[in-house]
Protein backbone atom coordinates (compact mmCIF):
# COMPACT_ATOMS: atom_id res chain seq x y z
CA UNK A 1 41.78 -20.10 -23.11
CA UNK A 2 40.29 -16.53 -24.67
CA UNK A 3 36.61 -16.18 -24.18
CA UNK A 4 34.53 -14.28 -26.69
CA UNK A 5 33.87 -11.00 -25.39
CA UNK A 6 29.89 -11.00 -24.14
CA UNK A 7 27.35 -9.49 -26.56
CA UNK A 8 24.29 -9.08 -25.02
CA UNK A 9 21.21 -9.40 -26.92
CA UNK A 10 19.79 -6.16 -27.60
CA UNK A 11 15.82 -5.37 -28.46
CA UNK A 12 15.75 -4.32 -32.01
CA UNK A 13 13.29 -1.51 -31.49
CA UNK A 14 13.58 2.18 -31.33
CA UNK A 15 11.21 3.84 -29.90
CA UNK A 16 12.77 7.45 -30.10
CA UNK A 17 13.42 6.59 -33.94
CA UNK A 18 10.60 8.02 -36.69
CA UNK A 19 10.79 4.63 -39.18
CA UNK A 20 9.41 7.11 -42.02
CA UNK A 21 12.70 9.18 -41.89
CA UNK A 22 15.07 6.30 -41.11
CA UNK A 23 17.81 6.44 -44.04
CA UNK A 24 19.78 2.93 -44.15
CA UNK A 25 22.90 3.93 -46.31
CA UNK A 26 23.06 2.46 -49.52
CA UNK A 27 26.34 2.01 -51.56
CA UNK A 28 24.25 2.58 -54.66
CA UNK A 29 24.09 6.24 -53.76
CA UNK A 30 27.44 6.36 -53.70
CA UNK A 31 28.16 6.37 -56.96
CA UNK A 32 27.21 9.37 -58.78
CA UNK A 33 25.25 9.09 -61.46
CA UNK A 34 27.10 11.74 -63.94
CA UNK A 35 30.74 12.61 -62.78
CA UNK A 36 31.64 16.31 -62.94
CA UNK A 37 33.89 16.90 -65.77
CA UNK A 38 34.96 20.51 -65.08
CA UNK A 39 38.61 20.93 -63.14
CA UNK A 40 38.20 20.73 -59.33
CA UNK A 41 38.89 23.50 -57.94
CA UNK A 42 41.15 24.55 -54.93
CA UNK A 43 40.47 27.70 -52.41
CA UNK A 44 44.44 28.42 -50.59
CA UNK A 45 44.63 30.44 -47.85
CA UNK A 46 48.24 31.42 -45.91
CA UNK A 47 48.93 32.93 -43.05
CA UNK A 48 51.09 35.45 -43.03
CA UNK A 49 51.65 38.94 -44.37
CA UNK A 50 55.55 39.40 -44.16
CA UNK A 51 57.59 39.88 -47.53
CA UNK A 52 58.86 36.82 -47.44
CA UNK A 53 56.37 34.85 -45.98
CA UNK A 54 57.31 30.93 -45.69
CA UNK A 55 53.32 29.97 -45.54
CA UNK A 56 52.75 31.94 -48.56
CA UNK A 57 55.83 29.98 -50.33
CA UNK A 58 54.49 26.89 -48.85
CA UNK A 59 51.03 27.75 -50.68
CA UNK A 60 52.31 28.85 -53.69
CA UNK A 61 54.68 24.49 -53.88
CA UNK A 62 50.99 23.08 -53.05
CA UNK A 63 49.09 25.53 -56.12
CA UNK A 64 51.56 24.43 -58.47
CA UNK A 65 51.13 20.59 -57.46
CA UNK A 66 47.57 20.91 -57.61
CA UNK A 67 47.55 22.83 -60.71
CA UNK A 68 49.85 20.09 -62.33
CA UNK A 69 47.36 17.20 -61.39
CA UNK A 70 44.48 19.54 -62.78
CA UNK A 71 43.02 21.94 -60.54
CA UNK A 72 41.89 24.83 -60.94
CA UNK A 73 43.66 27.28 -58.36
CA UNK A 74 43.11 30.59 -56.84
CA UNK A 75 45.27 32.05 -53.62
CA UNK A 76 43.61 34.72 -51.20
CA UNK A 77 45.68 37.55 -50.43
CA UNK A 78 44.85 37.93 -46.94
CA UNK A 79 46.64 41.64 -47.40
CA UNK A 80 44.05 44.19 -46.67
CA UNK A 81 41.01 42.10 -44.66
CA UNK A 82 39.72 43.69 -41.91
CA UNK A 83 39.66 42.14 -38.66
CA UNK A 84 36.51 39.98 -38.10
CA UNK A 85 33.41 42.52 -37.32
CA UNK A 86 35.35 45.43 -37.29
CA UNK A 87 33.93 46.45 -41.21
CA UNK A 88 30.85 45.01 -42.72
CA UNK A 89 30.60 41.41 -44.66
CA UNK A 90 30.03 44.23 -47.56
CA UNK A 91 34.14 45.28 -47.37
CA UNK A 92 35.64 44.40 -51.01
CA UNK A 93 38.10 41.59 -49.37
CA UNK A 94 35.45 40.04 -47.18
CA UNK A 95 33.14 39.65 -50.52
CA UNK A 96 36.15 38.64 -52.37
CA UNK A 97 36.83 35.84 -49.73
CA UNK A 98 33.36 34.66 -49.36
CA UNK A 99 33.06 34.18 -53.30
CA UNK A 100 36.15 32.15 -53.24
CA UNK A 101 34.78 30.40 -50.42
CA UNK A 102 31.37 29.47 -52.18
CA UNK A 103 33.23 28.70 -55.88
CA UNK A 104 35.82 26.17 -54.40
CA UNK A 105 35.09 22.12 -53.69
CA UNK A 106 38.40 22.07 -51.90
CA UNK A 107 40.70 24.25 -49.30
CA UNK A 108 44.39 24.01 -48.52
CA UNK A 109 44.98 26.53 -45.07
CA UNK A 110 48.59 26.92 -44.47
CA UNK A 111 49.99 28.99 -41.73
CA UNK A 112 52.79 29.91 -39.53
CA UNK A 113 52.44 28.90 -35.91
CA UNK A 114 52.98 31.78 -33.69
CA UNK A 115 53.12 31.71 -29.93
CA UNK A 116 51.88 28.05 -30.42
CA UNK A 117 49.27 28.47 -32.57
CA UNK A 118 48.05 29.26 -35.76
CA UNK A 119 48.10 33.53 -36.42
CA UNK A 120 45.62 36.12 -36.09
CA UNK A 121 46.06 36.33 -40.07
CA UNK A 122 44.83 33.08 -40.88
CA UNK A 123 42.02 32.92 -37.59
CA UNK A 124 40.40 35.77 -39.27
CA UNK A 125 40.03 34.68 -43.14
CA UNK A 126 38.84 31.39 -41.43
CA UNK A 127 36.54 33.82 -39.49
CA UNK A 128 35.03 35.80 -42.54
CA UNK A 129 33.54 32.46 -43.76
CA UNK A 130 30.24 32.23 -42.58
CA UNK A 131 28.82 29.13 -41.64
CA UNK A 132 25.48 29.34 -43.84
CA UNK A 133 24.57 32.58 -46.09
CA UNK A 134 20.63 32.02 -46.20
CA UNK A 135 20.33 28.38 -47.20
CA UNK A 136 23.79 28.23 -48.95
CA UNK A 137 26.70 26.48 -46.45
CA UNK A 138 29.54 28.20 -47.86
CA UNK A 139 31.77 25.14 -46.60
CA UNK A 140 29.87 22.08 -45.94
CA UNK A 141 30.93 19.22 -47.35
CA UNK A 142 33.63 20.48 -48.94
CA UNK A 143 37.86 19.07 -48.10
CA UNK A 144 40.29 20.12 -46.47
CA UNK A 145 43.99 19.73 -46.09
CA UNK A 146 46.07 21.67 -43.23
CA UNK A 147 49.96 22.62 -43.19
CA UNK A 148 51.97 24.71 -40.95
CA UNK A 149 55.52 26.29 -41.35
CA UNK A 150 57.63 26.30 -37.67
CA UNK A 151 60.41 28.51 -37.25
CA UNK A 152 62.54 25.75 -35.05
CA UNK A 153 61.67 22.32 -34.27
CA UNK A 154 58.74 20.43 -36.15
CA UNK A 155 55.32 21.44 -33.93
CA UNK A 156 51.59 20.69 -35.00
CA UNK A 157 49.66 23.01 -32.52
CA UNK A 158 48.54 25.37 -36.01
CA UNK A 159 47.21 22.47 -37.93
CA UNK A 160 45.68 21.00 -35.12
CA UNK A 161 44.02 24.10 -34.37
CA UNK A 162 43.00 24.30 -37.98
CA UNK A 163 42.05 20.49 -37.82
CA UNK A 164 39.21 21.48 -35.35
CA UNK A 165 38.52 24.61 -37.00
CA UNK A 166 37.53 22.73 -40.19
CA UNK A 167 35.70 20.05 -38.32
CA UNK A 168 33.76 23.18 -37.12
CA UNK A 169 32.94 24.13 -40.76
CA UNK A 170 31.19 20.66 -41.32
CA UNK A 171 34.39 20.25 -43.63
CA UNK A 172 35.69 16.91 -44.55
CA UNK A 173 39.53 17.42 -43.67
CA UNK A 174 42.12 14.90 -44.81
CA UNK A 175 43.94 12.58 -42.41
CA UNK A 176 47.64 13.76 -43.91
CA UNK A 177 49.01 16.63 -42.75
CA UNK A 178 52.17 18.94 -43.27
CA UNK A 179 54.59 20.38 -40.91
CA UNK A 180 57.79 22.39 -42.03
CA UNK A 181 60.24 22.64 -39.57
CA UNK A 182 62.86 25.38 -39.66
CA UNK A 183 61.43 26.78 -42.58
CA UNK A 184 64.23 29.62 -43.18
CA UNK A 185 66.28 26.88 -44.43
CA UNK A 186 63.88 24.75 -46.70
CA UNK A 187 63.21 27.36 -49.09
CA UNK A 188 65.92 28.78 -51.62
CA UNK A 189 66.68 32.32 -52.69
CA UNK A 190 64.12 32.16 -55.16
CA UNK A 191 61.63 31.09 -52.98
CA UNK A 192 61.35 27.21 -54.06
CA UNK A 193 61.17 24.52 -51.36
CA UNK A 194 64.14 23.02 -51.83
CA UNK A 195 64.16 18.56 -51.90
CA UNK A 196 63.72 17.53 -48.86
CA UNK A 197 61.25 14.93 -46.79
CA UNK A 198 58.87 17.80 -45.85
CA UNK A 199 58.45 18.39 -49.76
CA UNK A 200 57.89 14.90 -50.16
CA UNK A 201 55.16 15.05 -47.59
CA UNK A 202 53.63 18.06 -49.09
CA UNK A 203 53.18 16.22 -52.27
CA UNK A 204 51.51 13.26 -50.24
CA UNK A 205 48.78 15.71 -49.16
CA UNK A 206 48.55 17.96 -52.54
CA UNK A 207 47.79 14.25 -53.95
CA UNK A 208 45.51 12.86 -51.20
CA UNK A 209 43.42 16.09 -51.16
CA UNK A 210 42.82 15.90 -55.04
CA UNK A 211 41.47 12.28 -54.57
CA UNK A 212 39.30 13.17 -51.61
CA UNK A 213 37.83 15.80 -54.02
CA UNK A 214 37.12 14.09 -56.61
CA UNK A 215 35.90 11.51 -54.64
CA UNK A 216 33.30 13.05 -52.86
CA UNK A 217 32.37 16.80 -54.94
CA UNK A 218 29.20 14.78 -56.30
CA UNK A 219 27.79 13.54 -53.59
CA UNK A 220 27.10 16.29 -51.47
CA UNK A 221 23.61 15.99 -51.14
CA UNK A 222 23.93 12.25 -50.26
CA UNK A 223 26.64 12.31 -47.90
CA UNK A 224 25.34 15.43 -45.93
CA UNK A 225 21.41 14.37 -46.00
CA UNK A 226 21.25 13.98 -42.30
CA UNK A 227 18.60 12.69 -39.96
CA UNK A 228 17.98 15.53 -37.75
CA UNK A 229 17.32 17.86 -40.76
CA UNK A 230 14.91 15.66 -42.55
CA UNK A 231 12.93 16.00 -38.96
CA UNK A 232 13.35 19.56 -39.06
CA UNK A 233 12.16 19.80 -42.47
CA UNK A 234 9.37 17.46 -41.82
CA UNK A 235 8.32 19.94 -38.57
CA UNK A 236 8.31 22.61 -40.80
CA UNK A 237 6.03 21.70 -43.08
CA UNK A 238 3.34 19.99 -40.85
CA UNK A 239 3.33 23.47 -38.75
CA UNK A 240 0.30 25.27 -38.77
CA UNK A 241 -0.05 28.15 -41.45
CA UNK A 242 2.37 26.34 -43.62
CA UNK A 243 2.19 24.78 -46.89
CA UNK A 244 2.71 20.80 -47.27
CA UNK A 245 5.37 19.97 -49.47
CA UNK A 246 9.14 18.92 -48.72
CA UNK A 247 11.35 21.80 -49.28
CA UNK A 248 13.88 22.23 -51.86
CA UNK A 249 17.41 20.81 -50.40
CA UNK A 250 19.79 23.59 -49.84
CA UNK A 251 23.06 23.53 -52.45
CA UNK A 252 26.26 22.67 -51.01
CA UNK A 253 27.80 26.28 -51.94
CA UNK A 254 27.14 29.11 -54.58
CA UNK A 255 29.31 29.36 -58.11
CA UNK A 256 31.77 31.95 -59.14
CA UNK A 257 32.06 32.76 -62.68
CA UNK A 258 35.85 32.21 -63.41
CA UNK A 259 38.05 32.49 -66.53
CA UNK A 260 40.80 29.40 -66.76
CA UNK A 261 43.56 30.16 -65.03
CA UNK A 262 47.08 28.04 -63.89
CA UNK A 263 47.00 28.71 -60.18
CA UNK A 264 45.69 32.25 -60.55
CA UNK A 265 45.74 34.69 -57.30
CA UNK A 266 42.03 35.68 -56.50
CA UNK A 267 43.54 39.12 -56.81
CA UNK A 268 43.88 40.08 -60.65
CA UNK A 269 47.40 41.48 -61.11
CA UNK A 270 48.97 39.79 -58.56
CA UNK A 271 51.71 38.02 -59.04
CA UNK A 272 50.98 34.05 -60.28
CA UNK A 273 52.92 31.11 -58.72
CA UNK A 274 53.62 29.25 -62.07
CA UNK A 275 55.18 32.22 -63.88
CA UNK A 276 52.25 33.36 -65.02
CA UNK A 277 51.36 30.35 -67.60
């Protein structure tokens, strides 16, 4: 006969807790009060600069899927960035990037893996993001999905990689993934991912990412109002020389004035993935 496992009574006191700051969750807030009624929008970075680049074809399927459910898209060209600290955050692509960074709610990261592991390409747009610019997070908060194209057999070392890179970014990534084996072969001479399984998955994640978003773009300040922070906010204003008074809680990301657009490159002129409509 089973026993039930032993629980053993535990004293319901805390003495390294401050009660005053103590935050039990409350489904309530979970709910926001007035729903954002603009088009979420979508961030898409590839990784890989070669004409006919299969992660860039593999971003361009996911922007039109996206665009079809309602986003608003834009698509990095990683063409140009200099390498991580080898020009100043004040190079034209780096400010580019970190706009795009601060307008999305959403990211889609797509890259080749090379040598087992995601490319130097896509490490350094993912390395041009800053983790906070004064007290804006540029990515907190904000989704995530990951995809990978493989030249042979199906591998996930890149999105793995990418998995903790985004964890890393205080990013809430999606548990689907994509991973596009022999990639040559899925794509036609046009450059459209032919029917297959791995554009059924792709779909899957386009999909679950847009629900994630919209799920969670409003609550920002509830879901990331942490603990630790309200102590360090607390600290800071009982120090000596400074004022009382709780500070003003940081937003989630800056805005970027943008026109509409159907799954626009960031890049004006560049070519669009939807045939320009």
């Amino acid at each position: 006969m089973n026993k039930e496992p032993h629980v053993p009574e535990l004293e319901p006191t805390f003495p390294a807790l401050q009660p005053e700051l103590f935050d039990v969750p409350d489904l309530a807030r979970l709910t926001a009060r007035q729903a954002s009624t603009h088009r979420p929008r979508f961030l898409l970075l590839y990784g890989s600069l070669r004409p006919r680049s299969y992660s860039r074809l593999l971003t361009f399927e996911a922007a039109r899927l996206l665009e079809a459910m309602g986003g608003e898209v834009r698509i990095f060209d990683p063409s140009g960035l200099p390498l991580p600290d080898d020009a100043a955050d004040t190079h034209p692509k780096v400010r580019e990037l970190r706009q795009l960074a601060a307008w999305a709610e959403g990211m889609v990261w797509c890259s080749p893996e090379r040598h087992g592991a995601m490319t130097g390409v896509m490490k350094s747009q993912i390395d041009w993001i800053p983790l906070s610019e004064g007290a804006i997070r540029p990515t907190q908060g904000k989704t995530l999905a990951v995809m990978q194209v493989c030249g042979g057999s199906q591998s996930f070392n890149a999105v793995n990689q990418m998995r903790v890179l985004g964890r890393w970014m205080r990013m809430l990534t999606i548990p689907n993934q994509s991973s596009v084996a022999k990639a040559y072969a899925e794509f036609d001479d046009e450059g459209r991912m032919k029917p297959s399984a791995y554009y059924d998955r792709v779909v899957d994640v386009m999909e679950e990412l847009f629900k994630f978003t919209l799920l969670t773009r409003d609550l920002g300040a509830y879901l990331l109002d942490r603990y630790s922070e309200r102590k360090e906010a607390r600290a800071a204003t009982t120090a000596p020389g400074v004022d009382n008074g709780v500070p003003a809680a940081a937003p989630m990301a800056g805005s970027v004035a943008t026109g509409a657009g159907c799954c626009r490159p960031a890049q004006e002129g560049a070519a669009s993935p939807c045939g320009g409509r």
